[in-house]
Protein backbone atom coordinates (compact mmCIF):
# COMPACT_ATOMS: atom_id res chain seq x y z
CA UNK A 1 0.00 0.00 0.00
CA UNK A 2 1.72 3.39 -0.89
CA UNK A 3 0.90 6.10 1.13
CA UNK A 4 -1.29 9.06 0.58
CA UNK A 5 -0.07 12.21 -0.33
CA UNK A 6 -0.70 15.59 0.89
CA UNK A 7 -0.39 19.07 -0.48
CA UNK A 8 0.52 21.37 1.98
CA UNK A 9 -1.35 24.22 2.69
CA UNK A 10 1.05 25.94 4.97
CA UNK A 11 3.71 27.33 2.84
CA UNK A 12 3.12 30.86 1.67
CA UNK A 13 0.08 31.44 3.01
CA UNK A 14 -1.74 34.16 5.06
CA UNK A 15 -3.98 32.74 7.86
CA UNK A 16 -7.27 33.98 7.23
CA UNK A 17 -9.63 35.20 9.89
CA UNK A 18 -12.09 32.77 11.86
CA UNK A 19 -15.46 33.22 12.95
CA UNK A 20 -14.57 34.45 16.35
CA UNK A 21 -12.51 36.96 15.41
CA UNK A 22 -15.87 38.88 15.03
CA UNK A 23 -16.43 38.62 19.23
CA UNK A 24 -17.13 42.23 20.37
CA UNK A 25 -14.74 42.30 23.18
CA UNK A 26 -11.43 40.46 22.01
CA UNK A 27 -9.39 41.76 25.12
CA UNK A 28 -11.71 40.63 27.68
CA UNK A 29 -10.70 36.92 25.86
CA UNK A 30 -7.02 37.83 26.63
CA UNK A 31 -7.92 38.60 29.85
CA UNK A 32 -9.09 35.76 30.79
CA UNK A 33 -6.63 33.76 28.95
CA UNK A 34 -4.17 35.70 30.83
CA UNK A 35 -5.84 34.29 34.58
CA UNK A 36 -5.36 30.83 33.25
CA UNK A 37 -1.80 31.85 32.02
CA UNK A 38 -0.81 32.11 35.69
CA UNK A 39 -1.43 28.82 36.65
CA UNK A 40 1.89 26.99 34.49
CA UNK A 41 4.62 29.18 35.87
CA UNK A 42 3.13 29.62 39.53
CA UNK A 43 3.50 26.26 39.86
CA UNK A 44 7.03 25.55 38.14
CA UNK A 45 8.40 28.11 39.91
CA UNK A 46 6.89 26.97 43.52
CA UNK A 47 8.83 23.55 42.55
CA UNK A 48 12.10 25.06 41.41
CA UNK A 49 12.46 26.18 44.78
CA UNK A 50 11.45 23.52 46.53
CA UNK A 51 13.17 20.63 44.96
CA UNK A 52 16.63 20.59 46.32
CA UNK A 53 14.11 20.32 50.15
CA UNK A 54 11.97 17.60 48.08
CA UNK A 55 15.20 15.87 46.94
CA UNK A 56 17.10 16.03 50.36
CA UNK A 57 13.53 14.48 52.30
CA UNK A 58 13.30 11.38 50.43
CA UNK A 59 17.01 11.17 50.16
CA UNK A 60 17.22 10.69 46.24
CA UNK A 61 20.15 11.27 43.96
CA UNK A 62 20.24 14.45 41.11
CA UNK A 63 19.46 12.17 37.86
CA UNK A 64 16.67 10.71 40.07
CA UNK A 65 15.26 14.39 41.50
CA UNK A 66 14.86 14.96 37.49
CA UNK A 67 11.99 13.20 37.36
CA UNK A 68 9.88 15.26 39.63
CA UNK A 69 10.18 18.23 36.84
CA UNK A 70 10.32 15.47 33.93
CA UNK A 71 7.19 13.44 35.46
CA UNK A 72 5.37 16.64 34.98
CA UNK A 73 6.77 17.81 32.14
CA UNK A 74 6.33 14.11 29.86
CA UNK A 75 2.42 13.92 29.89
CA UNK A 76 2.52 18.13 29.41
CA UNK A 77 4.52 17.81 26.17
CA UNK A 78 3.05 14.79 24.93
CA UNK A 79 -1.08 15.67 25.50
CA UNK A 80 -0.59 19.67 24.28
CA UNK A 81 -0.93 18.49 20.04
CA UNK A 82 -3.68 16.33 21.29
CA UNK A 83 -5.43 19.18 22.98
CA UNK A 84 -4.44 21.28 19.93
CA UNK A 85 -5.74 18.70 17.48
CA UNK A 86 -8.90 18.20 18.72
CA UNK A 87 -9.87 21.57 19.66
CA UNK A 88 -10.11 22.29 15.41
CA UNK A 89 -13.55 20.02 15.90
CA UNK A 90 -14.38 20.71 19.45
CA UNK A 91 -14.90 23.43 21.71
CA UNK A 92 -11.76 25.27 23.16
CA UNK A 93 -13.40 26.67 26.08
CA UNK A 94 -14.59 23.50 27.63
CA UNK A 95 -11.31 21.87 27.20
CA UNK A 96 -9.55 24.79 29.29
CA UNK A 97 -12.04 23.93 31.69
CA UNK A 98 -11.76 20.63 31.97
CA UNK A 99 -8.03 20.55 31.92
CA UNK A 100 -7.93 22.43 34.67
CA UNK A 101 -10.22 20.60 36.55
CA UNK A 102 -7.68 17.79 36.07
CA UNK A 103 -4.87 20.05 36.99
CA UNK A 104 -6.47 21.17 40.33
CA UNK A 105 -7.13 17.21 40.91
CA UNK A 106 -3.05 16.35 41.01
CA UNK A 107 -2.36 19.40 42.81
CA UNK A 108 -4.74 18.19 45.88
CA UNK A 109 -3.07 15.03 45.48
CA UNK A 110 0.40 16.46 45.32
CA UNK A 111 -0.53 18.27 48.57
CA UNK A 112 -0.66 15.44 50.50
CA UNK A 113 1.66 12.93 48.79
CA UNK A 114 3.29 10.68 51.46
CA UNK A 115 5.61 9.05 49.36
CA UNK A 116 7.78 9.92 45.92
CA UNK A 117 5.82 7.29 44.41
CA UNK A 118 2.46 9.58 45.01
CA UNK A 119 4.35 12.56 43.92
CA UNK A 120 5.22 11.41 40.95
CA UNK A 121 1.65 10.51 40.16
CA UNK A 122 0.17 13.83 41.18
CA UNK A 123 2.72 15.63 39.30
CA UNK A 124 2.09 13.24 36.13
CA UNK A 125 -1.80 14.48 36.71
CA UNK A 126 -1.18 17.75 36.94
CA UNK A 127 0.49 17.58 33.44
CA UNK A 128 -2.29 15.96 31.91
CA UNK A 129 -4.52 18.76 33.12
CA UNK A 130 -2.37 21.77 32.15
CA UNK A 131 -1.55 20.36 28.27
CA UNK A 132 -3.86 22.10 26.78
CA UNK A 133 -3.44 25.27 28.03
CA UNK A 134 -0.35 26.73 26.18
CA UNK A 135 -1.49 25.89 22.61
CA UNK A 136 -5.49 26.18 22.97
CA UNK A 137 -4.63 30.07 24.48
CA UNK A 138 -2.26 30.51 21.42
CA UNK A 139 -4.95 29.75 18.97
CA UNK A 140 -7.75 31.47 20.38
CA UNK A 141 -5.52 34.78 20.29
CA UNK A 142 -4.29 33.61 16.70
CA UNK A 143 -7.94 33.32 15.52
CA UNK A 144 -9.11 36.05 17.32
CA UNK A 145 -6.78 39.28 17.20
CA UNK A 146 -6.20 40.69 13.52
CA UNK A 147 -2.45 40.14 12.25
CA UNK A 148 -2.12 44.10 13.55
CA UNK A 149 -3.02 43.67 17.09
CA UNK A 150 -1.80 40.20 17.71
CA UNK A 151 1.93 40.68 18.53
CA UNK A 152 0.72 43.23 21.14
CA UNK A 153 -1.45 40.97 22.25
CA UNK A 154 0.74 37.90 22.28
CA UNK A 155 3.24 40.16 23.92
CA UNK A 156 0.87 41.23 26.84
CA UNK A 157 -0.43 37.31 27.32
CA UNK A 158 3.29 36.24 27.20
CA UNK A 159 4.21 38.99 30.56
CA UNK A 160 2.12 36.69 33.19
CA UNK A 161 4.84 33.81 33.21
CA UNK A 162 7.87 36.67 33.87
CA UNK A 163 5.44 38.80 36.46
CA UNK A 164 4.59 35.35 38.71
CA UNK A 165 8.31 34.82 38.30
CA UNK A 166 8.76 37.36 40.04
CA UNK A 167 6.28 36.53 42.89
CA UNK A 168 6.80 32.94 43.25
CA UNK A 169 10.07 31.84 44.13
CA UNK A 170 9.93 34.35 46.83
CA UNK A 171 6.64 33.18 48.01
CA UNK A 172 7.87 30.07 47.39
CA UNK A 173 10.96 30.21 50.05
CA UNK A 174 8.90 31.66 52.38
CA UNK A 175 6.23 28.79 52.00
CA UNK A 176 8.80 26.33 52.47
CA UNK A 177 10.63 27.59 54.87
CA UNK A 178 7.63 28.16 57.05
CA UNK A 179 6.03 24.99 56.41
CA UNK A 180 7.15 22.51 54.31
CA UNK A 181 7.38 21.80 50.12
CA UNK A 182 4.20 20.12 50.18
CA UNK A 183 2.46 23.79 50.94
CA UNK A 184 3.76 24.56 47.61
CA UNK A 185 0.89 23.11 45.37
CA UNK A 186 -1.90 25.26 47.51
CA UNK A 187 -1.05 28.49 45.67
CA UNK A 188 -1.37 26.60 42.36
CA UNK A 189 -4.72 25.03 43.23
CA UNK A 190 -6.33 28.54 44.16
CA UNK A 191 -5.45 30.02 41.27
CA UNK A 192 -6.97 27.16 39.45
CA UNK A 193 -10.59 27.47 40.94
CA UNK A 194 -10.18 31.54 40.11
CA UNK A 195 -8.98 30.94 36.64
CA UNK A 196 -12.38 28.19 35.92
CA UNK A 197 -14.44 30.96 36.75
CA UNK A 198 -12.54 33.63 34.81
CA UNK A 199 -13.04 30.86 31.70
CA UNK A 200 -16.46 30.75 32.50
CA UNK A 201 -18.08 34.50 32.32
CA UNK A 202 -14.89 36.14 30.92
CA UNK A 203 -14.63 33.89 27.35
CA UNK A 204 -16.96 33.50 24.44
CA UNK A 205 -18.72 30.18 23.86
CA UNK A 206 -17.89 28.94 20.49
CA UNK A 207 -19.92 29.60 17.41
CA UNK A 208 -18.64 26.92 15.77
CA UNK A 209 -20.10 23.15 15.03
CA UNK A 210 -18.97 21.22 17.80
CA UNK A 211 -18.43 17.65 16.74
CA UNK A 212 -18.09 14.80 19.06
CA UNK A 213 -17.99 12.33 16.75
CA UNK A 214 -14.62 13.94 15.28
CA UNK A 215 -13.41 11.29 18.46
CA UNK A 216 -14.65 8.22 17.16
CA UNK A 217 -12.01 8.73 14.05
CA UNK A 218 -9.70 10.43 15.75
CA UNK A 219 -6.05 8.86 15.45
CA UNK A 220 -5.12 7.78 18.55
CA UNK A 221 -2.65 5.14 17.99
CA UNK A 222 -1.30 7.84 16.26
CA UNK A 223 -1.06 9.71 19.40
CA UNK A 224 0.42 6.02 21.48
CA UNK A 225 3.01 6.26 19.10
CA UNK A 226 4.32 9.50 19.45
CA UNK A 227 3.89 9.29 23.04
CA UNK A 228 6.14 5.81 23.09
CA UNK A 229 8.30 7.47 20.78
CA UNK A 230 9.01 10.67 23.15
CA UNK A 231 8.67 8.48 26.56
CA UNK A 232 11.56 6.44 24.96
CA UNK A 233 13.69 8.92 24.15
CA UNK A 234 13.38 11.22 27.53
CA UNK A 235 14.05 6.93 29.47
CA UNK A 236 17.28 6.46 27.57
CA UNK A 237 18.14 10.16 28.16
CA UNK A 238 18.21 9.40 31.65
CA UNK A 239 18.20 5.52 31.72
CA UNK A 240 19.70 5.17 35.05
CA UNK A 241 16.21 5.30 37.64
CA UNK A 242 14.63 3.90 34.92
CA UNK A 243 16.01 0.72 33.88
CA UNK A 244 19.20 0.90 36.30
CA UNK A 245 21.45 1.35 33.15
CA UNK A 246 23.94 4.45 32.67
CA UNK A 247 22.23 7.13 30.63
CA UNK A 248 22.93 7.15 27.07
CA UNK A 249 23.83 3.35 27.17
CA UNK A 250 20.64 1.54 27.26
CA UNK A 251 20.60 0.81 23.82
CA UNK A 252 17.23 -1.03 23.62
CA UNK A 253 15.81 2.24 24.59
CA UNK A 254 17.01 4.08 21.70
CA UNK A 255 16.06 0.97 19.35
CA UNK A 256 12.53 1.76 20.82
CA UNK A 257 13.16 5.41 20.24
CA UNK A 258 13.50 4.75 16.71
CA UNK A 259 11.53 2.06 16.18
CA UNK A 260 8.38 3.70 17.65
CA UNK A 261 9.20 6.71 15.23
CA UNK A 262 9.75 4.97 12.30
CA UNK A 263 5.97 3.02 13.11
CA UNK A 264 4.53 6.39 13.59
CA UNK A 265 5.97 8.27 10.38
CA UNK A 266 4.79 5.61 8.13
CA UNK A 267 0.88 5.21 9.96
CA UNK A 268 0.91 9.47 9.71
CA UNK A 269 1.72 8.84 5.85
CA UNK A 270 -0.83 6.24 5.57
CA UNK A 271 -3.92 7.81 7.57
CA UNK A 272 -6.18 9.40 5.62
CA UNK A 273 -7.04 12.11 8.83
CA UNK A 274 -3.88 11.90 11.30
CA UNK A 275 -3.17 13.14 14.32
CA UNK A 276 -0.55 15.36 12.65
CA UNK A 277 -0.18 15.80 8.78
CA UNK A 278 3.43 15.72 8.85
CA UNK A 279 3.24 17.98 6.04
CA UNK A 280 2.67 20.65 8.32
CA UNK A 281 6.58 20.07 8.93
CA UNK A 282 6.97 22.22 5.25
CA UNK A 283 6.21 25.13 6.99
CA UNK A 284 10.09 26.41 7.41
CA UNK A 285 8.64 29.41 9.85
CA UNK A 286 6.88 27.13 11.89
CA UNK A 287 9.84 24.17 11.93
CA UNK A 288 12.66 26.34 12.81
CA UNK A 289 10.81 29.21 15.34
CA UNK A 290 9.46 25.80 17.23
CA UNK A 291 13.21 24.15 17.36
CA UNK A 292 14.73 27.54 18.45
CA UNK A 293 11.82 27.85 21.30
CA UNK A 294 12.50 24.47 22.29
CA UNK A 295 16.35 25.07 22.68
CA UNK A 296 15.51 28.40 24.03
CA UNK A 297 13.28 26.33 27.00
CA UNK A 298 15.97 23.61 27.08
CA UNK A 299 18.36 26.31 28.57
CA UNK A 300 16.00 27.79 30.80
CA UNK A 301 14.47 24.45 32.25
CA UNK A 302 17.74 22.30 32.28
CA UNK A 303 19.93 25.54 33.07
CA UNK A 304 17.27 27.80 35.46
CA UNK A 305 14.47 25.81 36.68
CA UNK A 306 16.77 22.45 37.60
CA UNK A 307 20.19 23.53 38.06
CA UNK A 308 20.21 26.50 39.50
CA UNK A 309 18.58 25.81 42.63
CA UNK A 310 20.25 22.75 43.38
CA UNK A 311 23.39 24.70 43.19
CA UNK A 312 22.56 28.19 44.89
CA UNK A 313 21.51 25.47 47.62
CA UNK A 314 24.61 23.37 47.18
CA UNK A 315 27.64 25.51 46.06
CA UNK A 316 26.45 28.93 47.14
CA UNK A 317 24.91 27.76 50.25
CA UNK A 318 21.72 30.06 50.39
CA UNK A 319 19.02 28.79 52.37
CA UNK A 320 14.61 28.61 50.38
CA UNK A 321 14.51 32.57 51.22
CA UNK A 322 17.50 33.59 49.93
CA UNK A 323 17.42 31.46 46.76
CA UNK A 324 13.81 32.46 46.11
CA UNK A 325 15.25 36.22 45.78
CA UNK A 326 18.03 35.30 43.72
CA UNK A 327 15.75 33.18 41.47
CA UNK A 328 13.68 36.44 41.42
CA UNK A 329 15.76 38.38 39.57
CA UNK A 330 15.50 36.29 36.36
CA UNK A 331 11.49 36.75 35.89
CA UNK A 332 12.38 40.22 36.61
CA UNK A 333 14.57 40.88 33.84
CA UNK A 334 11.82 38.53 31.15
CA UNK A 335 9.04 41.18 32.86
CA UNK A 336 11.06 44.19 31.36
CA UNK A 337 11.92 42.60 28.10
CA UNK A 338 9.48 40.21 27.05
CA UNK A 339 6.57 43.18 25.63
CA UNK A 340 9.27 44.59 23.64
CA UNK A 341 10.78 40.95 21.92
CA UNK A 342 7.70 41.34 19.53
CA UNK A 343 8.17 45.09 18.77
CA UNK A 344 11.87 44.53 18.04
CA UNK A 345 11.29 41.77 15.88
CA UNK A 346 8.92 43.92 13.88
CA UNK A 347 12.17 46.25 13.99
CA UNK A 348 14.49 44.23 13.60
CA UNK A 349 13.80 40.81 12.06
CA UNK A 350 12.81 37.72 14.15
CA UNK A 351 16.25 36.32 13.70
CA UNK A 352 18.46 39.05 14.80
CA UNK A 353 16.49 38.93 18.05
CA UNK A 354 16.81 35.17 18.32
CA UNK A 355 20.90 35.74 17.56
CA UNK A 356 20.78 38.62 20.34
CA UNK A 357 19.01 36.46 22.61
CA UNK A 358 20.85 33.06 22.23
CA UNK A 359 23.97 35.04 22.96
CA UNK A 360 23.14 36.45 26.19
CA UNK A 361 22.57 33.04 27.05
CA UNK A 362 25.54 31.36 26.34
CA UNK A 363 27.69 34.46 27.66
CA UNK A 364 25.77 33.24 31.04
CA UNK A 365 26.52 29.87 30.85
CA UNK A 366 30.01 30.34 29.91
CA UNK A 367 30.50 32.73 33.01
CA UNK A 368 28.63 30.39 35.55
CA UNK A 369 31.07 27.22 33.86
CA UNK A 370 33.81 29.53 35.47
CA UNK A 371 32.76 31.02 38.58
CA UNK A 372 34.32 29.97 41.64
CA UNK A 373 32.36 28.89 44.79
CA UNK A 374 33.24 32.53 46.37
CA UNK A 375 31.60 34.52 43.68
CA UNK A 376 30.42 37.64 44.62
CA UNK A 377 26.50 37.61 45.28
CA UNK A 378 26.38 40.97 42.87
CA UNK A 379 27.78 39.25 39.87
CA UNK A 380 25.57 35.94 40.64
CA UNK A 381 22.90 38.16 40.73
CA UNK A 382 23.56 40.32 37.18
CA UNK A 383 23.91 36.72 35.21
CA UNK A 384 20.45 35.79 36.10
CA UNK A 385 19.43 39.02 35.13
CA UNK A 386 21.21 39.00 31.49
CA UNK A 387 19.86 35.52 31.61
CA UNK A 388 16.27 36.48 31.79
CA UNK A 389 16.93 39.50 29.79
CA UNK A 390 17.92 37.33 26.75
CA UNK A 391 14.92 34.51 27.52
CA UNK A 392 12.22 37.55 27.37
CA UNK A 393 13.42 39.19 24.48
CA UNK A 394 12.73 35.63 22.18
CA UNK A 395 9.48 34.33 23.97
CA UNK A 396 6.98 36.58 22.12
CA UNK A 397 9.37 36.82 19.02
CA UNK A 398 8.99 32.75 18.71
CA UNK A 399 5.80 32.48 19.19
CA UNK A 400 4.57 34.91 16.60
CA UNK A 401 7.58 33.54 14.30
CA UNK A 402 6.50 30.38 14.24
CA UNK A 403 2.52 30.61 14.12
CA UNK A 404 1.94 33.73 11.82
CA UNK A 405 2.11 32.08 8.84
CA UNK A 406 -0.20 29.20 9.42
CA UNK A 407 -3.53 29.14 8.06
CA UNK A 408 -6.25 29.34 10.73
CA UNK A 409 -8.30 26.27 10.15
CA UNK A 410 -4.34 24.43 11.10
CA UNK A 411 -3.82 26.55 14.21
CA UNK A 412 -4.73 24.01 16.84
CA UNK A 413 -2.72 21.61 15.26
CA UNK A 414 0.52 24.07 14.87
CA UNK A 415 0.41 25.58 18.33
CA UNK A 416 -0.10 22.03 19.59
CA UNK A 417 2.90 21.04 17.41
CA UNK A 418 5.05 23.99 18.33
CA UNK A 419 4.37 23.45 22.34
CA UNK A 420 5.04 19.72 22.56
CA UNK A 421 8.59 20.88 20.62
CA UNK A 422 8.92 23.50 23.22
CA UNK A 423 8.52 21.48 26.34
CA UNK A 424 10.30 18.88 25.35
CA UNK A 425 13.16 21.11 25.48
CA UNK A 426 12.12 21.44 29.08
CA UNK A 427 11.90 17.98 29.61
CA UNK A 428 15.27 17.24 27.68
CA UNK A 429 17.07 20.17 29.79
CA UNK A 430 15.89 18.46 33.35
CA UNK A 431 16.97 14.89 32.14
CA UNK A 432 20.25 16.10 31.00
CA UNK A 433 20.66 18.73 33.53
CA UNK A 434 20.32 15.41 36.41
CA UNK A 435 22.23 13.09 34.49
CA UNK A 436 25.13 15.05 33.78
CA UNK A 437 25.27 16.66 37.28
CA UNK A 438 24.89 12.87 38.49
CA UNK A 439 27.79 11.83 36.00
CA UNK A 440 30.49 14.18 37.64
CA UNK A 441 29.19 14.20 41.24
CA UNK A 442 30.62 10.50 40.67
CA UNK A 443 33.88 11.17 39.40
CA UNK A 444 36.33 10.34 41.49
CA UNK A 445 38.29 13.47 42.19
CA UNK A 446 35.50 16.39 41.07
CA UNK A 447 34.44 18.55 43.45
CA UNK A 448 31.24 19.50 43.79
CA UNK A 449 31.78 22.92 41.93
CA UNK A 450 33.45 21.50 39.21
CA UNK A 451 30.64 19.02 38.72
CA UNK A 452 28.40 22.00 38.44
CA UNK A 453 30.63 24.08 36.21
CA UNK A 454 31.00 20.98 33.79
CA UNK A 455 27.34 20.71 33.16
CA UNK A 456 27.02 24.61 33.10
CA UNK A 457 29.49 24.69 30.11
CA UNK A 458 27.35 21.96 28.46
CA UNK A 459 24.56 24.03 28.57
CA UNK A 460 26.22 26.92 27.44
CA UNK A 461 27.00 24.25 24.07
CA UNK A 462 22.87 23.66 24.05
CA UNK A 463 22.58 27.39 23.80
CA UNK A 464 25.41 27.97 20.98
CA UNK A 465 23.44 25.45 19.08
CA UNK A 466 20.24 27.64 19.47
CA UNK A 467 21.81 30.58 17.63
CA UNK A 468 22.84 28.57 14.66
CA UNK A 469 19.48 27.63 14.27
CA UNK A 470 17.86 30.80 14.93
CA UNK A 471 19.95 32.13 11.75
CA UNK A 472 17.41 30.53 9.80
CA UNK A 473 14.51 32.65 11.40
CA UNK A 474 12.52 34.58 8.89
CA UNK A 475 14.47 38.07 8.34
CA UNK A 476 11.36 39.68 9.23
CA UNK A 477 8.49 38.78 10.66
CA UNK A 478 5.43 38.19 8.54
């Protein structure tokens, strides 16, 4: 059987606008949307704080305290092309809804987990829930907002995650340090019940056709193999508390890996309706703005949200507090810079602010590869705020890079695309970001600051890669 062919609509062509672009109040939408927004970074950032207390309670090695971000982080990147896919036949409201009615569920249970075992569960829960969020809030805006508007309006939507940056790892210390880490998922769970009714009165219902039988055909081994293909590749990544192998050396894992690929490439071909027209992968805007974001998030999860807790806590010997205000400073610097990353790329071309941006990040790197244990707290301090200065500038620039040229009736499937790419970035930054600290905390003879100056320098490699890529950026942005 030969498979079918596809022409791609995606190439060349101006998204045209949906019916509910016509809503009469379009900001109170983003408004809304911007309630819900809270909900992702709140949390991550509660955990960044609290993991090297997490990881010292139940005693657990650094490849192994991974998995608490990765656990979340593996059904997040694997469900959001799902949500995306399905919300082009169904409605997009109810699935914010419901996904964070599944959210709030793990969050409870993450609250009063006894065990790793039951953290890991609730955490793998609360990714489920929160999937959808990233690319259904990315479409609506898409469809709704005319091309003129929408990179201000992107840009506004894209300040929450920098602004609760700034609240929540100091919150976050003082949570922890008052109680204990488990107090952490409250704050997540409250905003979830606010951000359901926000959903509720704030957003339009669809005017669209819902159809429920668009399930019954929907391609869900389709979906089992991409998911197998992404949970094999994130095991042999970081093979060790999986399988008990070294990472990188469990070799039936990456047979999986490819074998699980290879099985979903040629049923994609073969579908008549799949879960992701892999002709969609034409789009060069779309390919290389969702590779650069997920570089660009491999950095800032492996580098920010993993490692540099563990080794304020470890190497510069803060206590929750203390980090929590150092962490601070990042979200600071993305609040200042992210509402003008669109702007500039107007200016300037999305890929001389993705060149700009992947630079400050590997001067960072570079620097924290070389700093001695007896830094001064000032120049600590001015890293993570160059860090988060280069971060902002490329988060709105990416995401209206990579989804402006995609034709509106493909949106759910292309922001759905673009966030899996994204977060597994994430994902791939907390595996590697535990495995290699793990790796050189075992050498015989590496001290504990050279272990984390090693696997700063790699990341500073992750983020020189990023720039190459993000030469191939569209000049200018659509």
């Amino acid at each position: 059987m030969t498979g079918k062919h596809y022409n791609c609509p995606m190439e060349n062509t101006k998204p045209q606008p949906s019916a509910s672009a016509q809503i009469e109040n379009p900001n109170q939408l983003l408004y809304a949307l911007m309630i819900t927004a809270i909900i992702l970074p709140l949390s991550e950032w509660m955990l960044s704080v609290s993991l090297p207390i997490i990881r010292d309670d139940f005693g657990i090695a650094a490849d192994s305290a991974a998995w608490i971000s990765t656990a979340f982080t593996l059904p997040f990147m694997m469900l959001m092309p799902v949500y995306g896919r399905i919300s082009d036949s169904l409605s997009r409201r109810r699935l914010l809804i419901l996904g964070i009615c599944i959210f709030t569920t793990g969050s409870l249970l993450a609250t009063f987990s006894t065990s790793l075992t039951s953290l890991m569960v609730a955490r793998v829960i609360q990714g489920v829930g929160v999937a959808g969020l990233l690319p259904l809030s990315l479409a609506l805006i898409t469809g709704v907002f005319p091309p003129a508007q929408r990179s201000q309006a992107m840009g506004l939507w894209s300040t929450v995650g920098p602004v609760l940056g700034i609240i929540s790892p100091i919150l976050a210390g003082l949570i922890v340090a008052t109680w204990s880490w488990r107090a952490s998922f409250i704050p997540g769970t409250l905003i979830a019940f606010v951000s359901i009714l926000a959903i509720f009165w704030m957003t339009p219902a669809t005017t669209r056709q819902v159809q429920y039988k668009f399930l019954k055909s929907f391609d869900w081994i389709g979906v089992v193999l991409l998911s197998a293909t992404l949970i094999s590749l994130l095991f042999y990544f970081s093979s060790r508390p999986i399988t008990g192998r070294p990472a990188l050396q469990d070799w039936r894992l990456f047979l999986g890996t490819v074998l699980f690929l290879a099985l979903f490439i040629r049923h994609e071909n073969r579908k008549t309706n799949p879960f992701i027209n892999l002709q969609i992968f034409k789009n060069r805007a779309l390919v290389t703005g969702s590779v650069s974001a997920g570089l660009r998030m491999l950095t800032l999860g492996g580098g920010l949200g993993f490692l540099m807790p563990l080794y304020l806590a470890d190497v510069i010997q803060l206590d929750p507090t203390r980090s929590g205000f150092y962490l601070m400073v990042n979200p600071v610097a993305m609040t200042l810079f992210v509402r003008y990353g669109g702007r500039l790329s107007d200016r300037f071309g999305s890929r001389m602010i993705g060149i700009v941006g992947f630079g400050m990040i590997t001067a960072v790197m570079l620097i924290f590869s070389q700093l001695p244990s007896n830094a001064a707290h000032w120049l600590i301090v001015l890293l993570l705020f160059l860090f988060g200065t280069g971060t902002g500038l490329m988060l709105a620039m990416l995401h209206q890079a990579s989804l402006d040229t995609v034709p509106t009736a493909d949106l759910g499937t292309a922001s759905g695309i673009y966030s899996m790419i994204r977060f597994l970035g994430a994902a791939c930054g907390s595996a590697f970001g535990g495995v290699l600290l793990q790796f050189y905390l075992d050498q015989s003879g590496t001290t504990q600051v050279a272990a984390y100056q090693h696997v700063f320098l790699w990341f500073a490699g992750f983020a020189i890669l990023g720039l190459l890529i993000s030469t191939f950026l569209p000049q200018t942005t659509p």
